[in-house]
C-alpha atoms as a PDB file:
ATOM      1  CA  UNK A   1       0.000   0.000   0.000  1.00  0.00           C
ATOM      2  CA  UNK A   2       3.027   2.212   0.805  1.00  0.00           C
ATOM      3  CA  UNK A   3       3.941   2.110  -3.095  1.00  0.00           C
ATOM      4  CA  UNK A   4       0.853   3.191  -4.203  1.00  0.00           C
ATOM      5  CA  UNK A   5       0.575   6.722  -5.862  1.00  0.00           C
ATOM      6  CA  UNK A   6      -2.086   8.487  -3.973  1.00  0.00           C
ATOM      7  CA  UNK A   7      -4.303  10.810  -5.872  1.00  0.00           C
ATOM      8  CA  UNK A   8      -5.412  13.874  -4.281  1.00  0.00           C
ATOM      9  CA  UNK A   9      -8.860  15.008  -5.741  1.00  0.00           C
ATOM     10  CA  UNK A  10     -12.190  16.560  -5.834  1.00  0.00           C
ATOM     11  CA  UNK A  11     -15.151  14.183  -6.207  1.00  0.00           C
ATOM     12  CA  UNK A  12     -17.407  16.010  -8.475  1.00  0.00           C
ATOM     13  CA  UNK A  13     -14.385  18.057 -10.779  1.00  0.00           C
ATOM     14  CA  UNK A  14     -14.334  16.901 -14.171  1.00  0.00           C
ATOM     15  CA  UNK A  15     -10.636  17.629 -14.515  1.00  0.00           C
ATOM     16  CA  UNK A  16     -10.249  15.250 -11.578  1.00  0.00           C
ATOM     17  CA  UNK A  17     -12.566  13.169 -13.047  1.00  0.00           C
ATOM     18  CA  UNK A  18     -10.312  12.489 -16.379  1.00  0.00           C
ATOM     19  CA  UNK A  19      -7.302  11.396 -14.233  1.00  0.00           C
ATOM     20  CA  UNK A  20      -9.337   8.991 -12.280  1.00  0.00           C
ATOM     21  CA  UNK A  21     -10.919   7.740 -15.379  1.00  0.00           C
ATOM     22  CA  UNK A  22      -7.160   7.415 -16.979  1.00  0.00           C
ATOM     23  CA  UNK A  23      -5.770   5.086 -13.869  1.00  0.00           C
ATOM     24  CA  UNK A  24      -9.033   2.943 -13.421  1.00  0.00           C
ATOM     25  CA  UNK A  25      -8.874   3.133 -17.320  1.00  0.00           C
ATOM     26  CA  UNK A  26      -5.374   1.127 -16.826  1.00  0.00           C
ATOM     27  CA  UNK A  27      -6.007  -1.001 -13.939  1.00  0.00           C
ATOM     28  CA  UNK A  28      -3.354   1.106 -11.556  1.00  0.00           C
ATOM     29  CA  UNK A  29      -3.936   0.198  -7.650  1.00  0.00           C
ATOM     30  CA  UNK A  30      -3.973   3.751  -6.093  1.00  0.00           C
ATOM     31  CA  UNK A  31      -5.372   5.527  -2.532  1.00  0.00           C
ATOM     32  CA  UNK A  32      -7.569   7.832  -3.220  1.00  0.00           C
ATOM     33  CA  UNK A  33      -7.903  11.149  -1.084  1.00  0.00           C
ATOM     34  CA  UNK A  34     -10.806  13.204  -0.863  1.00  0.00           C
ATOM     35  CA  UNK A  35     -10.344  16.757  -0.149  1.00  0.00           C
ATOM     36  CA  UNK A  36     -12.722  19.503   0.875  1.00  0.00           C
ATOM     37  CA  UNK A  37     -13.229  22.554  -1.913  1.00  0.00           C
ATOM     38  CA  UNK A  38     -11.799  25.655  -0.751  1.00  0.00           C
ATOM     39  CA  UNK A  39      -8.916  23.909   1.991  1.00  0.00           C
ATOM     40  CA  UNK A  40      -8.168  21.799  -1.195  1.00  0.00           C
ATOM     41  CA  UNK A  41      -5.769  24.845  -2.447  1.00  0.00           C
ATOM     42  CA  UNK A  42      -4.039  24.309   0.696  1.00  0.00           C
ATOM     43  CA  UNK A  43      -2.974  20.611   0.497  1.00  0.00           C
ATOM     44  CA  UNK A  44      -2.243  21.177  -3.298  1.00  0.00           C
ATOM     45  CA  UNK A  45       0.257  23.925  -2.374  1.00  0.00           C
ATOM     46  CA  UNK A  46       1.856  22.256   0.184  1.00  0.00           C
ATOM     47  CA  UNK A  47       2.478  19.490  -2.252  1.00  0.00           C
ATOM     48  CA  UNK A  48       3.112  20.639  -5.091  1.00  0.00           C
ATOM     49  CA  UNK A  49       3.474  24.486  -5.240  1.00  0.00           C
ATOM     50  CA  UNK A  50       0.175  25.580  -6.547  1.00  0.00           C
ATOM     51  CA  UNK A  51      -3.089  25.427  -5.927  1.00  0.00           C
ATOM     52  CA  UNK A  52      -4.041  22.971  -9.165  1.00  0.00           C
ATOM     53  CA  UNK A  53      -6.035  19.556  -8.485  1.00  0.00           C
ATOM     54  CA  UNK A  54      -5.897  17.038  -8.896  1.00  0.00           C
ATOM     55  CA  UNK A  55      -2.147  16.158  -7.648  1.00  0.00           C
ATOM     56  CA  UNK A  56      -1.364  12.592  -7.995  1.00  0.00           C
ATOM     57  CA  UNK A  57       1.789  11.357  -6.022  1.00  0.00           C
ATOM     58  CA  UNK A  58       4.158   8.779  -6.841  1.00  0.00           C
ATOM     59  CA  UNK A  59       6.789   7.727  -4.890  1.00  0.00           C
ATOM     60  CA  UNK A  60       8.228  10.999  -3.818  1.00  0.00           C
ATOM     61  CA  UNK A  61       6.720  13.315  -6.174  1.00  0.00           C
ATOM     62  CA  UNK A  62       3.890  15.215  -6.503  1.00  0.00           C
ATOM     63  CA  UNK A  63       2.330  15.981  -9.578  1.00  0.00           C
ATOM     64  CA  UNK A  64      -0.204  18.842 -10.542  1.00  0.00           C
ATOM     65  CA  UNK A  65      -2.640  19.308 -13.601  1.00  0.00           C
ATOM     66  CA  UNK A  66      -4.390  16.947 -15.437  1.00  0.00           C
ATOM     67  CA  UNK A  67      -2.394  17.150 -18.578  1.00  0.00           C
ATOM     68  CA  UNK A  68       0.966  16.253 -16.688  1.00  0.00           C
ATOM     69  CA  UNK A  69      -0.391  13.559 -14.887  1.00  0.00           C
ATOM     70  CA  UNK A  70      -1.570  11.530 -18.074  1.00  0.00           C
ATOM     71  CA  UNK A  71       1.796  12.242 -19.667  1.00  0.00           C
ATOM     72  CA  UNK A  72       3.414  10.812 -15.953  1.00  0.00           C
ATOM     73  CA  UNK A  73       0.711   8.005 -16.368  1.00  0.00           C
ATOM     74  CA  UNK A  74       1.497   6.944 -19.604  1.00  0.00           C
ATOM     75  CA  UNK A  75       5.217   7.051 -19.350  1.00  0.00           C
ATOM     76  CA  UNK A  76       5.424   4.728 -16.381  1.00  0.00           C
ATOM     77  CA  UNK A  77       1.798   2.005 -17.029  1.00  0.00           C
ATOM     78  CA  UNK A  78       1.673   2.567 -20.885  1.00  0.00           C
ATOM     79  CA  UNK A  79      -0.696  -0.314 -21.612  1.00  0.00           C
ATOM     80  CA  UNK A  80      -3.845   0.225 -22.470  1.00  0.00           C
ATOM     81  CA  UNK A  81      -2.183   2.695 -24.461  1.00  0.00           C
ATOM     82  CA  UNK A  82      -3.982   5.924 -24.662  1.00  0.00           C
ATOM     83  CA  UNK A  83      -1.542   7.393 -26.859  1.00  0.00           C
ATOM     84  CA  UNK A  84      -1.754   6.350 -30.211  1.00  0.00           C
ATOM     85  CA  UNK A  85       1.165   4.542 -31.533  1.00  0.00           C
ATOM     86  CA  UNK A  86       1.194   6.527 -35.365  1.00  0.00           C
ATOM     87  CA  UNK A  87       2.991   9.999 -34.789  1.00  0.00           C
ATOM     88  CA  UNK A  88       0.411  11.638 -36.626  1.00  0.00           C
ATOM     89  CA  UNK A  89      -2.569  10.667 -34.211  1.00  0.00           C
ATOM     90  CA  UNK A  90      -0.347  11.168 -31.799  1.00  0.00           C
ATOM     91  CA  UNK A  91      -0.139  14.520 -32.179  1.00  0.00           C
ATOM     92  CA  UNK A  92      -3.916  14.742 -33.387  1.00  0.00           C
ATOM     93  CA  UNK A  93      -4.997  13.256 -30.212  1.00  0.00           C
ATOM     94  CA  UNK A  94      -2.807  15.940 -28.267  1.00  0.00           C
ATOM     95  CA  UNK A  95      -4.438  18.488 -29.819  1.00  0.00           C
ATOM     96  CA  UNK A  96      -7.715  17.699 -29.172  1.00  0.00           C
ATOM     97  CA  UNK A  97      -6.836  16.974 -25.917  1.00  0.00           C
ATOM     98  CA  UNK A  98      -5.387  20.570 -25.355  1.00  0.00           C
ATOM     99  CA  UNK A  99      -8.029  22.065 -27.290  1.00  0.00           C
ATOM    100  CA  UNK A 100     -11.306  20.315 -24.675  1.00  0.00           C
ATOM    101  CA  UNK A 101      -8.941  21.349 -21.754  1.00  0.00           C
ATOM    102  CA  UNK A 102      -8.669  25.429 -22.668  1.00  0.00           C
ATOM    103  CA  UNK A 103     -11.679  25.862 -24.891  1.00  0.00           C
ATOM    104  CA  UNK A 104     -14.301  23.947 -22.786  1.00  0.00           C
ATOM    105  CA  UNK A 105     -13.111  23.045 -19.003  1.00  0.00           C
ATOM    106  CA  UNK A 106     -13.327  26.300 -17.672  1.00  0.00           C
ATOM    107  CA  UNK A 107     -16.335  27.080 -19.686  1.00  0.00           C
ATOM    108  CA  UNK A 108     -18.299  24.227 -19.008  1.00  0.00           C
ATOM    109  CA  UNK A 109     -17.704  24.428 -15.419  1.00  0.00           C
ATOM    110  CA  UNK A 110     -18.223  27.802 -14.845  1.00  0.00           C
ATOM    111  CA  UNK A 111     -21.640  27.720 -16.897  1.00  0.00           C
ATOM    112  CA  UNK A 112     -22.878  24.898 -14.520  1.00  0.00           C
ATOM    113  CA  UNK A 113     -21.517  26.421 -11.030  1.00  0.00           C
ATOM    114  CA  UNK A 114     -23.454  30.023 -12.301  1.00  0.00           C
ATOM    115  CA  UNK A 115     -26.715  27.822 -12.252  1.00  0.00           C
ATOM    116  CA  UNK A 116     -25.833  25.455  -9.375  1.00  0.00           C
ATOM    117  CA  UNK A 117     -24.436  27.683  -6.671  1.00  0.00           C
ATOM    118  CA  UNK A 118     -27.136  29.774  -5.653  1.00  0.00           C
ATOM    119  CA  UNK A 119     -28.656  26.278  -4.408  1.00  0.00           C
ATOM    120  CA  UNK A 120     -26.986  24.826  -1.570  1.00  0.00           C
ATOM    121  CA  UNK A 121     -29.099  21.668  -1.215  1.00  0.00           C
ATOM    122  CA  UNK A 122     -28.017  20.790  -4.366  1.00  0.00           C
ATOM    123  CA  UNK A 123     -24.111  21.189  -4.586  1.00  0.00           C
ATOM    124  CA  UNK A 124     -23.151  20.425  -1.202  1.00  0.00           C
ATOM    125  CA  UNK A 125     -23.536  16.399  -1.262  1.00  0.00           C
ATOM    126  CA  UNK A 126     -21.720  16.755  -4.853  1.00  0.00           C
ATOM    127  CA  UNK A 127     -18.752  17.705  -2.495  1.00  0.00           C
ATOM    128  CA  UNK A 128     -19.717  15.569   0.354  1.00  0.00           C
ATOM    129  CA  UNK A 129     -20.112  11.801  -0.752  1.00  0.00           C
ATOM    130  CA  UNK A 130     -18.406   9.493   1.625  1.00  0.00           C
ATOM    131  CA  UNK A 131     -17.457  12.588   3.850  1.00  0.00           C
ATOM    132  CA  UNK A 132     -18.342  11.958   7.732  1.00  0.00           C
ATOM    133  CA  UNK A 133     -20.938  14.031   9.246  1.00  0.00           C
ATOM    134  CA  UNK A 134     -18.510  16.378  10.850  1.00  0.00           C
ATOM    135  CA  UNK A 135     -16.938  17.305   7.387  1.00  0.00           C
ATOM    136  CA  UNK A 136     -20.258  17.757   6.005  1.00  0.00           C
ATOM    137  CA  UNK A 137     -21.504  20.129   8.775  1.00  0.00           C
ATOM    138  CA  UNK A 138     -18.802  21.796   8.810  1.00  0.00           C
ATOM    139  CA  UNK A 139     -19.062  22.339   4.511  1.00  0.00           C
ATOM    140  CA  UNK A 140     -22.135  23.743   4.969  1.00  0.00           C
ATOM    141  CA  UNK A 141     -21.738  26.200   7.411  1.00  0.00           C
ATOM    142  CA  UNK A 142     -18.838  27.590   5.338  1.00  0.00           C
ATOM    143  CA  UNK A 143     -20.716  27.145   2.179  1.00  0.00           C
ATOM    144  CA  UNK A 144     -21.540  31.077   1.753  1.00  0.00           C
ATOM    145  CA  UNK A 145     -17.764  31.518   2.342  1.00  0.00           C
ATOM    146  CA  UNK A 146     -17.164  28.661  -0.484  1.00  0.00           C
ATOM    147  CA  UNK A 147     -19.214  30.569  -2.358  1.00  0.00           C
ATOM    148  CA  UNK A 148     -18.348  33.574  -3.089  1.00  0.00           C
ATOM    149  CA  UNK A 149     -14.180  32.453  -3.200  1.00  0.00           C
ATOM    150  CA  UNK A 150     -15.723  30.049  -5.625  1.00  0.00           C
ATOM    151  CA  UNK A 151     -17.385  32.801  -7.932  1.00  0.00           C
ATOM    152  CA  UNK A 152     -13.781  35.017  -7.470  1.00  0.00           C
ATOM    153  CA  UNK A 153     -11.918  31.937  -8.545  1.00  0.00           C
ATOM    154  CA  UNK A 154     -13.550  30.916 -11.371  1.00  0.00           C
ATOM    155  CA  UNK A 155     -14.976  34.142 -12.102  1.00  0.00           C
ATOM    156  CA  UNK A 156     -18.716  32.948 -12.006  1.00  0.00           C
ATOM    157  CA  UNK A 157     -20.898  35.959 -12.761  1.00  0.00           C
ATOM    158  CA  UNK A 158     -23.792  36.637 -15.292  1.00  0.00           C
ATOM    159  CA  UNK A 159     -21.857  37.777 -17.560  1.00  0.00           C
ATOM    160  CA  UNK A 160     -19.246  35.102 -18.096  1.00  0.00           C
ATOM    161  CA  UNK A 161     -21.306  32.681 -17.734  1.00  0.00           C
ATOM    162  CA  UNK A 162     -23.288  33.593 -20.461  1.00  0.00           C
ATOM    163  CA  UNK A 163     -20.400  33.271 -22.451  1.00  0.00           C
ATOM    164  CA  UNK A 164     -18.798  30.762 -21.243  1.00  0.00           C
ATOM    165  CA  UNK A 165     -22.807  28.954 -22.510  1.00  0.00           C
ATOM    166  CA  UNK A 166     -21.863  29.535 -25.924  1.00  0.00           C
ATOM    167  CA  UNK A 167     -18.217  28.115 -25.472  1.00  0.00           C
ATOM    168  CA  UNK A 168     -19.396  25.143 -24.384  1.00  0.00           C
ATOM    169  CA  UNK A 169     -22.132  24.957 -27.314  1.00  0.00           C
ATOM    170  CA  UNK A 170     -19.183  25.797 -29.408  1.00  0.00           C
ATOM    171  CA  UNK A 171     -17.035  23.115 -28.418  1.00  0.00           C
ATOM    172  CA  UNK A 172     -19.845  20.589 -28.519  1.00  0.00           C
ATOM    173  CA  UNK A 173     -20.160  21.643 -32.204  1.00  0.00           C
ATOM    174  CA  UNK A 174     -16.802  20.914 -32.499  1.00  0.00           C
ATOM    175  CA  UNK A 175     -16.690  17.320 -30.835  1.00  0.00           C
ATOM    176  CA  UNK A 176     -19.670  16.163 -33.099  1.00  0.00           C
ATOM    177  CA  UNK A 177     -17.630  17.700 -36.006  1.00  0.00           C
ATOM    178  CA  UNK A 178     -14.545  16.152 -35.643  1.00  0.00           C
ATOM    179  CA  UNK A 179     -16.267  12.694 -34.556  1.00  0.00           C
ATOM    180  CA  UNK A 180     -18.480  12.337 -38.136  1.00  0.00           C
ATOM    181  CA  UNK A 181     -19.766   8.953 -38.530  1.00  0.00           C
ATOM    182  CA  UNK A 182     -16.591   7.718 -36.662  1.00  0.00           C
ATOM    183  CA  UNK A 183     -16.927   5.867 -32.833  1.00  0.00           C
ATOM    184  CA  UNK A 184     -13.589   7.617 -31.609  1.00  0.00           C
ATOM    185  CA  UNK A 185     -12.013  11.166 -32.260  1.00  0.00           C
ATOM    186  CA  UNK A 186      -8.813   9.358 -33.057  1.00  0.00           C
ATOM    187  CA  UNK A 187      -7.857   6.193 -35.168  1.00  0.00           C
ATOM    188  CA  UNK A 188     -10.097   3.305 -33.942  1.00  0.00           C
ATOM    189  CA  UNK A 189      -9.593   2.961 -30.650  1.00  0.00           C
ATOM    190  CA  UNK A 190     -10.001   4.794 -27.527  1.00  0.00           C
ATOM    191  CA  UNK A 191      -7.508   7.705 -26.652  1.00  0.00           C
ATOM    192  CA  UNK A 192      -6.330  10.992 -24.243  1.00  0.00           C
ATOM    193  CA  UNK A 193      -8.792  13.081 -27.281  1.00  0.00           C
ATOM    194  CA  UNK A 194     -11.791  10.779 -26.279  1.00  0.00           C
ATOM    195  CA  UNK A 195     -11.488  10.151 -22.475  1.00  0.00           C
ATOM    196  CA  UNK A 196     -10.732  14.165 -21.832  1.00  0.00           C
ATOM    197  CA  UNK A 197     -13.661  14.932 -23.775  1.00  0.00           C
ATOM    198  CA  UNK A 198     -15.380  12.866 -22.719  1.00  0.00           C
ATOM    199  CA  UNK A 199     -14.627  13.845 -18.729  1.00  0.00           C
ATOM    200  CA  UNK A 200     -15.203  17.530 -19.571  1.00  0.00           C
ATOM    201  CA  UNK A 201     -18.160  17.237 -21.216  1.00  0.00           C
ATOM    202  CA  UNK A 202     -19.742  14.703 -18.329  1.00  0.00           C
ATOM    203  CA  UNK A 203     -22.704  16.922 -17.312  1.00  0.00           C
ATOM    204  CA  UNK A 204     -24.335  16.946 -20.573  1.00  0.00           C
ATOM    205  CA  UNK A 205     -25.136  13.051 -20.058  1.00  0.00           C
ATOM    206  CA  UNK A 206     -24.524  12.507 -16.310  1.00  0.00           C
ATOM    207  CA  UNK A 207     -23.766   8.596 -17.344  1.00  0.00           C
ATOM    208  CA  UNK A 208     -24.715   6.630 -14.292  1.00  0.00           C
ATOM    209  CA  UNK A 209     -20.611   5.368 -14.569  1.00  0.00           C
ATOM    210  CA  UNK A 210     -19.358   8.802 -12.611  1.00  0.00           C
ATOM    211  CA  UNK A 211     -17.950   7.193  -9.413  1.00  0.00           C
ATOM    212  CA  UNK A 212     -19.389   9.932  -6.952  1.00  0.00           C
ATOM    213  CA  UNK A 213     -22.666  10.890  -6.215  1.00  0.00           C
ATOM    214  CA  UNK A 214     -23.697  12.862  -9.556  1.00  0.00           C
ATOM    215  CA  UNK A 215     -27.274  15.289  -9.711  1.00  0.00           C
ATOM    216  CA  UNK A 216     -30.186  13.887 -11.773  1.00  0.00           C
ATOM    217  CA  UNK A 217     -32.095  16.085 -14.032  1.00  0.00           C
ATOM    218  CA  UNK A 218     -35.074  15.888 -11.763  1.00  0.00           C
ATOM    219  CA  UNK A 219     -32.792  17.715  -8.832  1.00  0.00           C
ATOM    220  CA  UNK A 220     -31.102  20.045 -10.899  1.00  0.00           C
ATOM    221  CA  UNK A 221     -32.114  23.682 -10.480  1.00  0.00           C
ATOM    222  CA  UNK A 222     -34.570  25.122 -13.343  1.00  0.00           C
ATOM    223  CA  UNK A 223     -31.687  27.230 -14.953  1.00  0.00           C
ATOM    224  CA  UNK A 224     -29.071  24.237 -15.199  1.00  0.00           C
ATOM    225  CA  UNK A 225     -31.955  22.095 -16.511  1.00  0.00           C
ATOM    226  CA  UNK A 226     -32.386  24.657 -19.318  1.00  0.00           C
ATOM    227  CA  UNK A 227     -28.506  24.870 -20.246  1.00  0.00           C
ATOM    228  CA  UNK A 228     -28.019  21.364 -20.185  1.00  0.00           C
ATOM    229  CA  UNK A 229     -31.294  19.841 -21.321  1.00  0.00           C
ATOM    230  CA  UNK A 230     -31.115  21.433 -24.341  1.00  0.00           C
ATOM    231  CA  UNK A 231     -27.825  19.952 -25.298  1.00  0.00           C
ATOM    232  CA  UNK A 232     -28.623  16.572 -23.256  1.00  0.00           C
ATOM    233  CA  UNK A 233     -30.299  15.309 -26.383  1.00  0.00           C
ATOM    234  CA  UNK A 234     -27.069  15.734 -28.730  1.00  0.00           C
ATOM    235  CA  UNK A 235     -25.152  13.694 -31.015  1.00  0.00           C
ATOM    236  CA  UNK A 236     -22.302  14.625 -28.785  1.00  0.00           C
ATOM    237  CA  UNK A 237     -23.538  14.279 -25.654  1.00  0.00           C
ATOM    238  CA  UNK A 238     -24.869  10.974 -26.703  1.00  0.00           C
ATOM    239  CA  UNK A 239     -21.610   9.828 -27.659  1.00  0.00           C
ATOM    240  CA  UNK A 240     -20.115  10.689 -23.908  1.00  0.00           C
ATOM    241  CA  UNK A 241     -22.955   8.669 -22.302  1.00  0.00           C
ATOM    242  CA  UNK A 242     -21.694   5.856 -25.260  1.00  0.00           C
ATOM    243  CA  UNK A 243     -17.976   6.809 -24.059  1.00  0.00           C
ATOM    244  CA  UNK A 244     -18.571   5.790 -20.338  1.00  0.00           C
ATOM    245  CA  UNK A 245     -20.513   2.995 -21.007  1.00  0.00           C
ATOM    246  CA  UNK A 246     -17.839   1.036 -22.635  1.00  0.00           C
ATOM    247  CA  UNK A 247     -14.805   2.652 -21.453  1.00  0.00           C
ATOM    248  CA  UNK A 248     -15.277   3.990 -17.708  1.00  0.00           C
ATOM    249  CA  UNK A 249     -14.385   0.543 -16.254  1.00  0.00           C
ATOM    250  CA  UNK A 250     -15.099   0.675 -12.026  1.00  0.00           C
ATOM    251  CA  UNK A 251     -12.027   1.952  -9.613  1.00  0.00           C
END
């Protein structure tokens, strides 16, 4: 157990969520570590330097961002590949990869926090699955505190948001685009371009494979039904729900 990397993580991130995917994805024995939004910045500096989650550890170092970790993950456990082995899709699937990380993470999550936030009831056991009672007491009496550093963080105001709506339909234009009549964004097999995609754009289909607990439509606030119902129904959000069900194999 002492040799196992440890990742550090957020339940309900989907950045978090496409590193978990990648090592289950694999078969890697790891600890997993819960942490608390808002005190997470805290054990992410300490280990590696900034405040980015997930951090996965292994051995004696600590690793930040999503990107680096699958590059750390592949290097040392490269089968399943997720890399292609042709230098072309290679670089393809790197690409895309980069391209759903910039042009719809932030986006995506800021769009859904804008609708979910104002709703405590509803985000609070997103954060709080498995947590004991203390941790969850304690999360929401600080909740109006995680709140607003929340909306300073991420910058979640009307405004942005609004935008950040039409980056995500952008980028889901852009996923169904580059998929065609093809099963996988890359080659014929699974890859980094399909898995981060599909991890990012995990709210459109909330695929009953997401590890933690995950809202249903029914629970979701009116405005968050309206953003993502309308896209729910998509080619491309279709092809996530498709994505999990053959590829999100249990931790």
């Amino acid at each position: 157990m002492a040799d196992r990397p440890v990742l550090w993580h957020l339940q309900i991130s989907h950045y978090n969520e496409k590193v978990r995917w990648a090592l289950d994805y694999k078969r890697i024995p790891h600890t997993r570590r819960s942490m608390m939004p808002g005190v997470h910045q805290l054990f992410c500096k300490r280990l590696t330097g900034n405040v980015k989650s997930p951090v996965l550890t292994i051995g004696d170092e600590s690793i930040a961002d999503s990107t680096a970790i699958l590059q750390a993950i592949e290097q040392r456990w490269p089968d399943p590949p997720l890399m292609p082995e042709n230098a072309l899709q290679r670089r393809r699937a790197l690409r895309l990869e980069d391209y759903f990380d910039e042009e719809l993470g932030p986006h995506i999550r800021r769009a859904v926090y804008q609708e979910l936030l104002p709703h405590p009831d509803a985000v609070i056991p997103l954060f709080t699955d498995g947590a004991p009672r203390r941790s969850r007491a304690l999360l929401r009496a600080s909740f109006p505190v995680l709140r607003v550093g929340m909306k300073r963080y991420m910058n979640i105001y009307e405004e942005p948001a609004m935008r950040s709506r039409a980056k995500t339909v952008e980028a889901l234009d852009t996923l169904e685009k580059e998929l065609g009549d093809k099963d996988y964004l890359v080659g014929g097999s699974f890859s980094v371009a399909d898995l981060t995609a599909a991890s990012l754009f995990y709210p459109l289909a909330l695929p009953p494979e997401f590890p933690y607990t995950s809202p249903t439509w029914e629970s979701m606030p009116e405005g968050a039904r309206e953003f993502l119902g309308a896209l729910h129904e998509r080619p491309g959000a279709q092809w996530v729900a498709e994505m999990y069900r053959r590829h999100r194999l249990p931790a």
